[in-house]
PDB file of N, CA and C in Angstrom:
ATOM      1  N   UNK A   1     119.283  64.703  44.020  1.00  0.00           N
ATOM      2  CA  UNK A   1     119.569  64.677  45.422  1.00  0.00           C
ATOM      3  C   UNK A   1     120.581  65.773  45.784  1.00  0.00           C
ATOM      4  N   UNK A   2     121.586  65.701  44.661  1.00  0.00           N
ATOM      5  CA  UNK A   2     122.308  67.054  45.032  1.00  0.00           C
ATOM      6  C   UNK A   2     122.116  68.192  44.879  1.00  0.00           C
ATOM      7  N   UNK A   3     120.965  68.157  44.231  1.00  0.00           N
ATOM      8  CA  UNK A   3     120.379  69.655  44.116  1.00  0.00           C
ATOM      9  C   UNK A   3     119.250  70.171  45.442  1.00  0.00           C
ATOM     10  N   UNK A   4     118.734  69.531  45.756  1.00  0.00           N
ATOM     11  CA  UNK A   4     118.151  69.585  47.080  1.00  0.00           C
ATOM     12  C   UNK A   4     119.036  69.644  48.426  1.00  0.00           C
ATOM     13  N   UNK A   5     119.965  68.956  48.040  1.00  0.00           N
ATOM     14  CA  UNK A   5     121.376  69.317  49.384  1.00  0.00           C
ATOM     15  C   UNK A   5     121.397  70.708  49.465  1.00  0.00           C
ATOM     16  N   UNK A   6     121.845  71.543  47.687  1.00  0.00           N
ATOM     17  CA  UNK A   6     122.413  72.568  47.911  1.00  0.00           C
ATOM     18  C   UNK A   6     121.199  73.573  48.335  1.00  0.00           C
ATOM     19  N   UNK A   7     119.868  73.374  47.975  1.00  0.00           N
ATOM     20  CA  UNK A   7     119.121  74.195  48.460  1.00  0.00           C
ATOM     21  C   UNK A   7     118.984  74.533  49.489  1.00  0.00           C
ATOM     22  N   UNK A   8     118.951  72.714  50.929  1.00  0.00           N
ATOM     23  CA  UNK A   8     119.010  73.214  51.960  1.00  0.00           C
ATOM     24  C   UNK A   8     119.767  73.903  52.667  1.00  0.00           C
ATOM     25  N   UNK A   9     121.252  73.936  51.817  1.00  0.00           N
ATOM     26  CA  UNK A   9     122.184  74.139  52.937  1.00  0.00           C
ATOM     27  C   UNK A   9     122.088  75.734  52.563  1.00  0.00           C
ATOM     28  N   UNK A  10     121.150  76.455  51.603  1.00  0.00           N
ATOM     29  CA  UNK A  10     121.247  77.568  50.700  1.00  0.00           C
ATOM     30  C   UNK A  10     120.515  78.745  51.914  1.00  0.00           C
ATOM     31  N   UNK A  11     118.894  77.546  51.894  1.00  0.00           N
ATOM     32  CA  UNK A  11     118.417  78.111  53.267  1.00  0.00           C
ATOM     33  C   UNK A  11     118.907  78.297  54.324  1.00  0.00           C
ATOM     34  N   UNK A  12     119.600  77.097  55.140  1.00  0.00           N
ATOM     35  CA  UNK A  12     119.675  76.938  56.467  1.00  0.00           C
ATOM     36  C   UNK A  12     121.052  78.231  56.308  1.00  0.00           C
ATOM     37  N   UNK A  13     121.690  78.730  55.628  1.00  0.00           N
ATOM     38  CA  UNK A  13     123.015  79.823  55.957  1.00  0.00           C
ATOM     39  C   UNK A  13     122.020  80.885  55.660  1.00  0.00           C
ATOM     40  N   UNK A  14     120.966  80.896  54.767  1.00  0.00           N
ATOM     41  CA  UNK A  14     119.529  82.293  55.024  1.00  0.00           C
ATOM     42  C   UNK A  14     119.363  82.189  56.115  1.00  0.00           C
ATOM     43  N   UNK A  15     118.766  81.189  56.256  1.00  0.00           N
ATOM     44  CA  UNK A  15     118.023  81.230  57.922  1.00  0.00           C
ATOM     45  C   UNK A  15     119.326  81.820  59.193  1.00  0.00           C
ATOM     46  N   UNK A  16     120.458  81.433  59.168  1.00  0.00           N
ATOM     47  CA  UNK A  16     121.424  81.630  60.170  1.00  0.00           C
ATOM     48  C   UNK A  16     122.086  82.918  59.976  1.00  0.00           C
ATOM     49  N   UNK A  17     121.561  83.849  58.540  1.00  0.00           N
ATOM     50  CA  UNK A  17     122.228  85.208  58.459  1.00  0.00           C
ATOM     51  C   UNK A  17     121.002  85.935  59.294  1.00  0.00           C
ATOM     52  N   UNK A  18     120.232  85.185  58.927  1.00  0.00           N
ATOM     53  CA  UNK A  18     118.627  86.343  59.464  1.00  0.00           C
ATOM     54  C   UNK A  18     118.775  86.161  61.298  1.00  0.00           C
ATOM     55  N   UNK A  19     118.761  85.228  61.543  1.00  0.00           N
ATOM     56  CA  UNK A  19     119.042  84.628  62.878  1.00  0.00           C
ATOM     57  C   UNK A  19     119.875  85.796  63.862  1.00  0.00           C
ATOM     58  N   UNK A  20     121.345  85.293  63.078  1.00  0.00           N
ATOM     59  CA  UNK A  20     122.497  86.661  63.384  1.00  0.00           C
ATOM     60  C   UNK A  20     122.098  88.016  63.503  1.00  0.00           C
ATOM     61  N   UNK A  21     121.151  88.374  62.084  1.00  0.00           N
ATOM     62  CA  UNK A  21     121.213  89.894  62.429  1.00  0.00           C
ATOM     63  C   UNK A  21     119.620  89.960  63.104  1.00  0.00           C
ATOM     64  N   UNK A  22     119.097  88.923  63.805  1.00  0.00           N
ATOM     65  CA  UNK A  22     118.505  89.521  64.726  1.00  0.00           C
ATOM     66  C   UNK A  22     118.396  89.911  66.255  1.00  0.00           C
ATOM     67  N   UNK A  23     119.946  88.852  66.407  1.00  0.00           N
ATOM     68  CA  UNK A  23     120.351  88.749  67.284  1.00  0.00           C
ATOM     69  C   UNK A  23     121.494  90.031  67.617  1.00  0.00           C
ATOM     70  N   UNK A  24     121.887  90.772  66.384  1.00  0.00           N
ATOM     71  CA  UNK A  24     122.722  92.035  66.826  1.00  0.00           C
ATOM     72  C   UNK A  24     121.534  93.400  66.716  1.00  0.00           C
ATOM     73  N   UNK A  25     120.599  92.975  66.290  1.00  0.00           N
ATOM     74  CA  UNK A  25     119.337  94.312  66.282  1.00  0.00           C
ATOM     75  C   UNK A  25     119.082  93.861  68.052  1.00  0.00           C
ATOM     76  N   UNK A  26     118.694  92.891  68.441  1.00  0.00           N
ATOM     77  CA  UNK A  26     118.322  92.692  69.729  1.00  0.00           C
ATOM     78  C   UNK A  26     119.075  93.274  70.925  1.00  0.00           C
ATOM     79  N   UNK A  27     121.009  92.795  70.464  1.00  0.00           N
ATOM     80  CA  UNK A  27     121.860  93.259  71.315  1.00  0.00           C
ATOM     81  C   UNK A  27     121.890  94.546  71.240  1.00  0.00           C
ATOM     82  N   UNK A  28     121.848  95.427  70.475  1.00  0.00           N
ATOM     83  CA  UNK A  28     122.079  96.872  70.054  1.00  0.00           C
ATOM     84  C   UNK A  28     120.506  97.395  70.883  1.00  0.00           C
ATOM     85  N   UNK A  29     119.409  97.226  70.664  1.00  0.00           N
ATOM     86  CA  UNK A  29     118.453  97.837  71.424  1.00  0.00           C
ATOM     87  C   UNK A  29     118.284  97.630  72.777  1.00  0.00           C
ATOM     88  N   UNK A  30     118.912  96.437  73.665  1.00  0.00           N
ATOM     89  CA  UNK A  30     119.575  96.299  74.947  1.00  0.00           C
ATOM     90  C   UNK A  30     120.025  97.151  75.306  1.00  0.00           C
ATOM     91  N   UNK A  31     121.051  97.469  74.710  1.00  0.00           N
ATOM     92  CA  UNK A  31     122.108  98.249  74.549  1.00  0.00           C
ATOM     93  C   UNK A  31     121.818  99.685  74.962  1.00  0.00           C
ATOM     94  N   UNK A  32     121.182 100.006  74.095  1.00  0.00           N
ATOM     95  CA  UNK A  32     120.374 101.402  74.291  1.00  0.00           C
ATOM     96  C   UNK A  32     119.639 101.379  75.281  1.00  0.00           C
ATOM     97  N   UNK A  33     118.578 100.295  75.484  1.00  0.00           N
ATOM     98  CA  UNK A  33     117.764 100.539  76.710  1.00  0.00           C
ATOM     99  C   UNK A  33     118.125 100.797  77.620  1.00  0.00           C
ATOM    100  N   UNK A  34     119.510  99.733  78.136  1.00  0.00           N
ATOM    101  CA  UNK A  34     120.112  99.548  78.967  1.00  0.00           C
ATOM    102  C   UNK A  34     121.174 101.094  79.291  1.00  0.00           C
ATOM    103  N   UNK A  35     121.829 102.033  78.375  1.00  0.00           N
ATOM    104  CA  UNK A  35     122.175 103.643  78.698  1.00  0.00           C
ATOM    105  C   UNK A  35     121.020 104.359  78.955  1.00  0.00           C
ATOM    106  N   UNK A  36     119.744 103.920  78.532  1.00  0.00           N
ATOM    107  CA  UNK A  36     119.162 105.151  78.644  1.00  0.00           C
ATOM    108  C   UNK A  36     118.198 104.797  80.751  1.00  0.00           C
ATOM    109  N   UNK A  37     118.646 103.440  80.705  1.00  0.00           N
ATOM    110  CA  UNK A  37     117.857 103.366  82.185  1.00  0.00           C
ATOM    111  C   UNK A  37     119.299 104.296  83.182  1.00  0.00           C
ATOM    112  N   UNK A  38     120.453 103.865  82.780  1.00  0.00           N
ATOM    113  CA  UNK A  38     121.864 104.642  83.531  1.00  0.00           C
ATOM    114  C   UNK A  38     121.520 106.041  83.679  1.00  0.00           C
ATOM    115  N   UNK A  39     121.116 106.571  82.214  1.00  0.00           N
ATOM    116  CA  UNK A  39     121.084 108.252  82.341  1.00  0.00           C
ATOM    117  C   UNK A  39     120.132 108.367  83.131  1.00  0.00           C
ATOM    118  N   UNK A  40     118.760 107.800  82.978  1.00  0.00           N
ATOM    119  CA  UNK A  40     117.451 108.285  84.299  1.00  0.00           C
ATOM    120  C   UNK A  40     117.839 108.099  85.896  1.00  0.00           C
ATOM    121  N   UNK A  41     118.646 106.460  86.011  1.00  0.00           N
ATOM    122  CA  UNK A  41     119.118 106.581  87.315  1.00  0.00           C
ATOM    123  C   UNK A  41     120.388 107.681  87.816  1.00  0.00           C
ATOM    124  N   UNK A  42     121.222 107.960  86.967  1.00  0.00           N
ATOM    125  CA  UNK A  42     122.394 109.218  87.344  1.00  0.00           C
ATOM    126  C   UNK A  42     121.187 110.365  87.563  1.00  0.00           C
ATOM    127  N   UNK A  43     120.303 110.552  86.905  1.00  0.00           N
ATOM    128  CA  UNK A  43     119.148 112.073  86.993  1.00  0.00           C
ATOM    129  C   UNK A  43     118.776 111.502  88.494  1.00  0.00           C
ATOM    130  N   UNK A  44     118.425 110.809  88.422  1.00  0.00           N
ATOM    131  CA  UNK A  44     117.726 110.529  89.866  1.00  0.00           C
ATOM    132  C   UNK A  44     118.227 110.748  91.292  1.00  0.00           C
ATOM    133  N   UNK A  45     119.678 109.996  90.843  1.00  0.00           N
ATOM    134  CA  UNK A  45     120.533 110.682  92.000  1.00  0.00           C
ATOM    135  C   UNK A  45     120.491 112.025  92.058  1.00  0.00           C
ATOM    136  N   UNK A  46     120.820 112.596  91.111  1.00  0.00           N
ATOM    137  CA  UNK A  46     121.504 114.631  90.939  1.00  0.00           C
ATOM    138  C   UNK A  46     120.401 114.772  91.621  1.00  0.00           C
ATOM    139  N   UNK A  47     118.974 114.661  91.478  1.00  0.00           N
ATOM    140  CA  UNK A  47     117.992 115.291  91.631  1.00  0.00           C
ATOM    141  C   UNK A  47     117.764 114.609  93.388  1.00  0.00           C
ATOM    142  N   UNK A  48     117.733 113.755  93.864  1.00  0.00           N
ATOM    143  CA  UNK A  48     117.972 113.436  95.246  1.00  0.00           C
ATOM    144  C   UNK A  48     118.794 114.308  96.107  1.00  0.00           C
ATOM    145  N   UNK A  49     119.926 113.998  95.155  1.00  0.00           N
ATOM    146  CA  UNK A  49     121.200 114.780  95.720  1.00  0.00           C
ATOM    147  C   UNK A  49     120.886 116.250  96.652  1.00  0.00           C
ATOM    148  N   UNK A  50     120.078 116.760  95.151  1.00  0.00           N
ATOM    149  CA  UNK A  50     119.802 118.632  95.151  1.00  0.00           C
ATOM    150  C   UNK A  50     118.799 118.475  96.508  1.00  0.00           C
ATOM    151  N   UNK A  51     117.949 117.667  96.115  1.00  0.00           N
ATOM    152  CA  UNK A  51     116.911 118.138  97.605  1.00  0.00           C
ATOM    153  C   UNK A  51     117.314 117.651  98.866  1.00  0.00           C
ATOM    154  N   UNK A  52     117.788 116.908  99.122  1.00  0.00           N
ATOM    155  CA  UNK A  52     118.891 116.040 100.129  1.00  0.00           C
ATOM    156  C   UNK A  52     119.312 117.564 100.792  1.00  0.00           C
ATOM    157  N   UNK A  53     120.489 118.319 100.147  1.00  0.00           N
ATOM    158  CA  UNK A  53     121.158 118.718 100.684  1.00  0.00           C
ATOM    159  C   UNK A  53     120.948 120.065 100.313  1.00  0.00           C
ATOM    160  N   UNK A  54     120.055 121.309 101.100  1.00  0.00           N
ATOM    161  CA  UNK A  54     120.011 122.322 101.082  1.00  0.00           C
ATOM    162  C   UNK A  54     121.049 123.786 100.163  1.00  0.00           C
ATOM    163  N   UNK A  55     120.697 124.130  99.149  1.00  0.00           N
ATOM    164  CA  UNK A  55     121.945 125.253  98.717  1.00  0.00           C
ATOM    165  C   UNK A  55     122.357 126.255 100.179  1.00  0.00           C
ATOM    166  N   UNK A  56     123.439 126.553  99.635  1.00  0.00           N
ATOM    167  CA  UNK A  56     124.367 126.983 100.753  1.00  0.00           C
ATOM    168  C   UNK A  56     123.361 128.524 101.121  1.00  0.00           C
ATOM    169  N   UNK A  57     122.862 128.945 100.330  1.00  0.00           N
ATOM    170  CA  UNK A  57     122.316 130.696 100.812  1.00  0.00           C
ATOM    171  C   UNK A  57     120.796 130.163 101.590  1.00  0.00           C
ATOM    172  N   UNK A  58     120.538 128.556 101.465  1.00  0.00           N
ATOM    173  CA  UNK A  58     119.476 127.907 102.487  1.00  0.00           C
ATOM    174  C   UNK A  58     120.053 127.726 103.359  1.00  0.00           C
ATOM    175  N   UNK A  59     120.499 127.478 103.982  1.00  0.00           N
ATOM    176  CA  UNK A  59     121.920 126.695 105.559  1.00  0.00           C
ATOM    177  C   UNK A  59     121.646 127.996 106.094  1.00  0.00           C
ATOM    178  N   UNK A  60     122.297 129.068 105.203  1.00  0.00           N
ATOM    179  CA  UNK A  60     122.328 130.406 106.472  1.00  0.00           C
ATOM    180  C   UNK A  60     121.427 130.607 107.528  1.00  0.00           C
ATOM    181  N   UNK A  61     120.028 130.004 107.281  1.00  0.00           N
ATOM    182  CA  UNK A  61     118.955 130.465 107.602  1.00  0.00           C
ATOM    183  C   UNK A  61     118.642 129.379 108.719  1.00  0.00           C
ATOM    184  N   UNK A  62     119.589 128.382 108.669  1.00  0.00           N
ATOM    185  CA  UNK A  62     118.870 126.968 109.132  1.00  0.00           C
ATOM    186  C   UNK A  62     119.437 126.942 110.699  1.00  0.00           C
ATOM    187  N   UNK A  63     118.366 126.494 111.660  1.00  0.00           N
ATOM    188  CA  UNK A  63     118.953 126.738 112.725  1.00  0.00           C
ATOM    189  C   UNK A  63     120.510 125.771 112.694  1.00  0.00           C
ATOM    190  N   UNK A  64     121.163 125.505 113.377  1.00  0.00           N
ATOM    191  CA  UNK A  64     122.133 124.161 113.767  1.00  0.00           C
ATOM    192  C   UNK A  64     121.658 123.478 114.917  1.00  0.00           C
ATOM    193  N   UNK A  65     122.042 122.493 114.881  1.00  0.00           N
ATOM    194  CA  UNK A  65     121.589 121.581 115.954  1.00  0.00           C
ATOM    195  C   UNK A  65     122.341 120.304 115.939  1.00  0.00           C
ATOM    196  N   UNK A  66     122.818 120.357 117.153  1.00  0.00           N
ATOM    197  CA  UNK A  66     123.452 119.139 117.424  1.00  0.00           C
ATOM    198  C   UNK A  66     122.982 117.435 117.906  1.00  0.00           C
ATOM    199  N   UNK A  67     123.897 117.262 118.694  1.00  0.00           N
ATOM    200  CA  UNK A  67     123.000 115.636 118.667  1.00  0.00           C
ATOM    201  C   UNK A  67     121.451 115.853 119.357  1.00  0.00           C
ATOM    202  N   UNK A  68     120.729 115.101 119.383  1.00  0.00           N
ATOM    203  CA  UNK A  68     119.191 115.412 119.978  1.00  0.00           C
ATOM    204  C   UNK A  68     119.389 114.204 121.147  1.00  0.00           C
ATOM    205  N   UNK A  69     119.315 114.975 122.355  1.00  0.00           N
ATOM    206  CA  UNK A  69     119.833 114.082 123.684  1.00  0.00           C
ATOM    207  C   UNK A  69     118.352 113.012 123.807  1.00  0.00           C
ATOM    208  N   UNK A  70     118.458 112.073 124.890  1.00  0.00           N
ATOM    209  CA  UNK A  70     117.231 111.260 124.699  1.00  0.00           C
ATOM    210  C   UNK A  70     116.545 111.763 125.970  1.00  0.00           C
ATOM    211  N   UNK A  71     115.419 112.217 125.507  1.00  0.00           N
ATOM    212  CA  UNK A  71     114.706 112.813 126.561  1.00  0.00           C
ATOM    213  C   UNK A  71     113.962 111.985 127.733  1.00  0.00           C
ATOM    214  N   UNK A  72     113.837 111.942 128.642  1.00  0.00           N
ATOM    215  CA  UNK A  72     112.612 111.222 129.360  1.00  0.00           C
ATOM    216  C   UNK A  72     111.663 112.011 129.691  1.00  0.00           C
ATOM    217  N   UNK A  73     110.720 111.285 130.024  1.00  0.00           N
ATOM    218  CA  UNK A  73     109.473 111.733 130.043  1.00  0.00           C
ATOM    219  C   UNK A  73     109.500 112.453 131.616  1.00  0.00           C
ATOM    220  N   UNK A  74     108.993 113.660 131.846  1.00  0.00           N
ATOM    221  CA  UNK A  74     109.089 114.360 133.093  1.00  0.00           C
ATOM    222  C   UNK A  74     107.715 113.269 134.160  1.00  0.00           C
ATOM    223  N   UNK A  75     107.999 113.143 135.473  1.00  0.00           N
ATOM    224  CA  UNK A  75     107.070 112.387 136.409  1.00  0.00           C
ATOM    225  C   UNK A  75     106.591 113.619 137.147  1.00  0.00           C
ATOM    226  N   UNK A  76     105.574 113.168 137.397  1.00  0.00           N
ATOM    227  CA  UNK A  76     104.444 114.135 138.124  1.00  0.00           C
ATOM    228  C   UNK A  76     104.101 113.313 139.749  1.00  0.00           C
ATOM    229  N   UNK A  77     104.970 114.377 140.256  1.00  0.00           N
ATOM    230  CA  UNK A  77     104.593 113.179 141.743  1.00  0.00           C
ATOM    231  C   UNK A  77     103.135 114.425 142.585  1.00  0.00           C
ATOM    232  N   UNK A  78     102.488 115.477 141.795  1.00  0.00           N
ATOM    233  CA  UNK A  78     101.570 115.855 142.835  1.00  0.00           C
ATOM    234  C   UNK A  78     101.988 117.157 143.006  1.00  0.00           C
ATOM    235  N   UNK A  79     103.049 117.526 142.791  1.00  0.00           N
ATOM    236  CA  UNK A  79     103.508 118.989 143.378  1.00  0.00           C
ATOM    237  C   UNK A  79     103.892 119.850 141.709  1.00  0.00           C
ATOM    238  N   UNK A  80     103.610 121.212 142.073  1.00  0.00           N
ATOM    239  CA  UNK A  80     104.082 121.815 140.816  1.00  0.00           C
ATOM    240  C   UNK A  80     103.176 121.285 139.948  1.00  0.00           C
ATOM    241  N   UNK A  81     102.145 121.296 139.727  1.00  0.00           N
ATOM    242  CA  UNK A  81     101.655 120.928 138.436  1.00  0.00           C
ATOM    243  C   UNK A  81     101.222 121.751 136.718  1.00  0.00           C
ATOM    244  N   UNK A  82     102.042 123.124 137.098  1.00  0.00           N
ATOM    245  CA  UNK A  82     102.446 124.151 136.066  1.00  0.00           C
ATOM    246  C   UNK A  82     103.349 123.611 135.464  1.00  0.00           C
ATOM    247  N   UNK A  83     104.793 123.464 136.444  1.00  0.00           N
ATOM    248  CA  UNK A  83     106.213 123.517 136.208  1.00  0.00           C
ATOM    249  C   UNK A  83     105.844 122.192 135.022  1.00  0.00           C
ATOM    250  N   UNK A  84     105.352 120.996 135.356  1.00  0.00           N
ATOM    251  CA  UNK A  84     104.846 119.692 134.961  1.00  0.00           C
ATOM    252  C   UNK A  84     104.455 120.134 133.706  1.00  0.00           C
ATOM    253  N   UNK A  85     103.192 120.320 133.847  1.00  0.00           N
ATOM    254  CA  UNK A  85     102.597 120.801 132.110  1.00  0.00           C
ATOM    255  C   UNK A  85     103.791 121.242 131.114  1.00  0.00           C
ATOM    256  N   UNK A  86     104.089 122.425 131.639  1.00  0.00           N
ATOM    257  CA  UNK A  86     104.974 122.664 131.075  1.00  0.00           C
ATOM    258  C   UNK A  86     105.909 122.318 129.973  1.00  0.00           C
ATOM    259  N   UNK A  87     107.043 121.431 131.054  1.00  0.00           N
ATOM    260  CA  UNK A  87     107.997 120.383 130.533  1.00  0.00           C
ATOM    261  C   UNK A  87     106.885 119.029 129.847  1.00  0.00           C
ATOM    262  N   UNK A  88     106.047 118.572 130.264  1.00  0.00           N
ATOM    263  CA  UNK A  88     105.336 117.815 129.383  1.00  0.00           C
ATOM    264  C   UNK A  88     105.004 118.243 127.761  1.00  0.00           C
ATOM    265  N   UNK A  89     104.315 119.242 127.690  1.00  0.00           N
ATOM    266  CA  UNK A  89     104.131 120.113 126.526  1.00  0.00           C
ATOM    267  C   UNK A  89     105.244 120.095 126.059  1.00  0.00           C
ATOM    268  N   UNK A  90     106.555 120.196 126.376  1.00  0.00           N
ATOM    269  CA  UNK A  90     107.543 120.390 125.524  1.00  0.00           C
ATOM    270  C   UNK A  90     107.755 119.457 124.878  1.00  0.00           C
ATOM    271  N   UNK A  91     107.736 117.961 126.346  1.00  0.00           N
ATOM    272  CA  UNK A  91     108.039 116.500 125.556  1.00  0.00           C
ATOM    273  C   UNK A  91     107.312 116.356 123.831  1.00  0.00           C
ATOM    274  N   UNK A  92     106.333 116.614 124.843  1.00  0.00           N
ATOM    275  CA  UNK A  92     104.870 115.970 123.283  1.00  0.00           C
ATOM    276  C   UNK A  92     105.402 116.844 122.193  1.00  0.00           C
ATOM    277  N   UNK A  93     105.502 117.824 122.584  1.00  0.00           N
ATOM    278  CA  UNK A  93     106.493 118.600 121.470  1.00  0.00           C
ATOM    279  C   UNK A  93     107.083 118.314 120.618  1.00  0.00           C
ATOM    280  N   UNK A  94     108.532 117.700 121.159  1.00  0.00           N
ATOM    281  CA  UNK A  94     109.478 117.875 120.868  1.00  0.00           C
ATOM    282  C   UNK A  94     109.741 116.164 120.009  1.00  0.00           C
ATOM    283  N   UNK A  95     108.971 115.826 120.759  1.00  0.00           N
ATOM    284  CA  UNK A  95     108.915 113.972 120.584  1.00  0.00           C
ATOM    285  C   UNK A  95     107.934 113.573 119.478  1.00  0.00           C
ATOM    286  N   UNK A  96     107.334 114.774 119.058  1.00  0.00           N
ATOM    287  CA  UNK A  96     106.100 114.640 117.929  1.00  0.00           C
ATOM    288  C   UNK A  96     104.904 113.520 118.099  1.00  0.00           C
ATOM    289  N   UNK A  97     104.216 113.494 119.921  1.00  0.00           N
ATOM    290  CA  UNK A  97     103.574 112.410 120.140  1.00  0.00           C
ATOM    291  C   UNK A  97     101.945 112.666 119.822  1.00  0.00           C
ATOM    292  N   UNK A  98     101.182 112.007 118.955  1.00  0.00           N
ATOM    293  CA  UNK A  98     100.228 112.018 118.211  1.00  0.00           C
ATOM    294  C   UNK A  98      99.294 112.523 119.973  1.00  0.00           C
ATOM    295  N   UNK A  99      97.877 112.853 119.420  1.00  0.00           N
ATOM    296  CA  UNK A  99      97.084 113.696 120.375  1.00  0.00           C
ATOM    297  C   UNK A  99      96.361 112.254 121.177  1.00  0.00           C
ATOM    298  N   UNK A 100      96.497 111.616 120.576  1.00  0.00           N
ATOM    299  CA  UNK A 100      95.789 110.133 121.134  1.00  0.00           C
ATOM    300  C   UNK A 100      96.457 109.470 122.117  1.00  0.00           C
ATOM    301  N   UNK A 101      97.701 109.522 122.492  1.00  0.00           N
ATOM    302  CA  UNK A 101      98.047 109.086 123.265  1.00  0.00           C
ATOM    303  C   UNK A 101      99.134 109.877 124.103  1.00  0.00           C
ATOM    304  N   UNK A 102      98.647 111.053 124.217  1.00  0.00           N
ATOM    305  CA  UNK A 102      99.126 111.766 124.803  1.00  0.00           C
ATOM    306  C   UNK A 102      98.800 111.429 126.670  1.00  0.00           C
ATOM    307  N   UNK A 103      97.870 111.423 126.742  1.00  0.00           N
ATOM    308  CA  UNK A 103      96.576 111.119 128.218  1.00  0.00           C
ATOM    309  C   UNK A 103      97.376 109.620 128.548  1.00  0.00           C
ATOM    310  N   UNK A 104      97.978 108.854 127.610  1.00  0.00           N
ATOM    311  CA  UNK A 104      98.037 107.287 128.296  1.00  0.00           C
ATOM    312  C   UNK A 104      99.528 107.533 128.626  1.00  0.00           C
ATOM    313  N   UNK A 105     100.151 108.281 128.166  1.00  0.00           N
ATOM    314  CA  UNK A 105     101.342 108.943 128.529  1.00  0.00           C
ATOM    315  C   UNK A 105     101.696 109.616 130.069  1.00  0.00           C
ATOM    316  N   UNK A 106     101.333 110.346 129.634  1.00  0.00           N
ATOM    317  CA  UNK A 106     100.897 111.402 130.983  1.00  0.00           C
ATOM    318  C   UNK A 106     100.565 110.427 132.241  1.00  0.00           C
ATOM    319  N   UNK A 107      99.620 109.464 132.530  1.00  0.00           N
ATOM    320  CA  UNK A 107      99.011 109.053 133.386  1.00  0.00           C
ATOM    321  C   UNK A 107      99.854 107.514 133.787  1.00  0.00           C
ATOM    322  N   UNK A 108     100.785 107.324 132.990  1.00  0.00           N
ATOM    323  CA  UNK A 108     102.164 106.449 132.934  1.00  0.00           C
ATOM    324  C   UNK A 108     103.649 106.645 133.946  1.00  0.00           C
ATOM    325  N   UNK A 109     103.373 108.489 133.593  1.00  0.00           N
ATOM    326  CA  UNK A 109     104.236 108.334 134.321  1.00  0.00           C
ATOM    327  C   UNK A 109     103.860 109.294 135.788  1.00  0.00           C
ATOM    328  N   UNK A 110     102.728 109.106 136.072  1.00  0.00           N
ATOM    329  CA  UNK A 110     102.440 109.784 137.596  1.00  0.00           C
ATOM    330  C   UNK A 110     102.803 109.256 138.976  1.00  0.00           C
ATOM    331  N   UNK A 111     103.745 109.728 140.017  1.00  0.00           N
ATOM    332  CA  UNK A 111     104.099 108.997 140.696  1.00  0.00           C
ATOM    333  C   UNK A 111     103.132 109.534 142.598  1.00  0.00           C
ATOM    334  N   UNK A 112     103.678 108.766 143.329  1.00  0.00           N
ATOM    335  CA  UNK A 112     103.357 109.095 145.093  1.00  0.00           C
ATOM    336  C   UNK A 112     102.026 109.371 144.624  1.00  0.00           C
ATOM    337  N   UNK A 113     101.679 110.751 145.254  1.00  0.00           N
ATOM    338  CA  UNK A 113     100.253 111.078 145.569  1.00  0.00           C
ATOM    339  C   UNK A 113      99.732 111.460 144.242  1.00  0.00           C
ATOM    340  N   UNK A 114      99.922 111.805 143.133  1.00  0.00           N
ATOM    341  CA  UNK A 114      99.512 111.903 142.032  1.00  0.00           C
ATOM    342  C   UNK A 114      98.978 110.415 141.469  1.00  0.00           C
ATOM    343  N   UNK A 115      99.602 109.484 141.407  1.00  0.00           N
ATOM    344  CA  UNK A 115      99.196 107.774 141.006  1.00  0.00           C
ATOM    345  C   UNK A 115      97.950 107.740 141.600  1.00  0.00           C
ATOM    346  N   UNK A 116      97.875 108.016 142.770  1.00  0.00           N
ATOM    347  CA  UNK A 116      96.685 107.335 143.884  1.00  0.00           C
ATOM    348  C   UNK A 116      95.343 108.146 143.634  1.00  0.00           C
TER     349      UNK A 116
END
C-alpha cells in the first residue's frame, strides 16, 4: 500500500511539473503574441500618421482654406436666370450634390413667378 502511495504521489508532482511548464510555454507565447500585435498596431499608427498629415514640401502647394461657411441654396424667383445658374452650379459644386438630385433641388427652391 505504501508503495502505491509513493507512486501516486511520484506521478501526480510529474503530472504538476508538466502542467507548470505548460503553463509558462503558454504564458511566454502570449507574451510574444501579445508584443508583436503592439509593434503592428504602433506601425499602423506611424503609417496613418504619414498619410494623415501631408510632408511639409506637400503643404506648399496646398491651397489654405479656412472655415467652409454654410452655404444656402440660391432661390430663383424668375429674374436673372444666368446670374441663377450660375451660383447654382457653384452650389452643386461646391456641396458635391450627386447628378440625381440635382433637378429636385433646383425646383425646391423656386420662388413668385418661377414656382407657378
Amino acid at each position: 500500500m505504501e508503495t502505491q502511495l509513493q507512486a501516486l504521489e511520484k506521478r501526480l508532482e510529474a503530472h504538476a511539473l508538466a502542467s507548470n511548464q505548460r503553463m509558462e510555454d503558454l504564458s511566454s507565447a502570449s507574451t510574444r503574441k501579445f508584443e508583436d500585435l503592439l509593434h503592428m498596431l504602433q506601425s499602423l499608427k506611424e503609417q496613418m500618421a504619414d498619410s494623415r498629415s501631408p510632408r511639409s514640401e506637400d503643404r506648399v502647394n496646398q491651397p489654405k482654406m479656412g472655415y467652409i461657411p454654410k452655404l444656402e441654396f440660391p432661390k430663383f424667383d424668375g429674374s436673372n436666370p444666368r446670374v441663377w445658374i450660375k451660383k447654382r452650379c457653384k452650389y452643386f459644386t461646391l456641396c458635391k450634390i450627386p447628378d440625381d438630385q440635382k433637378v429636385d433641388l433646383a425646383s425646391l427652391n423656386m420662388i413668385d413667378k418661377a414656382e407657378n
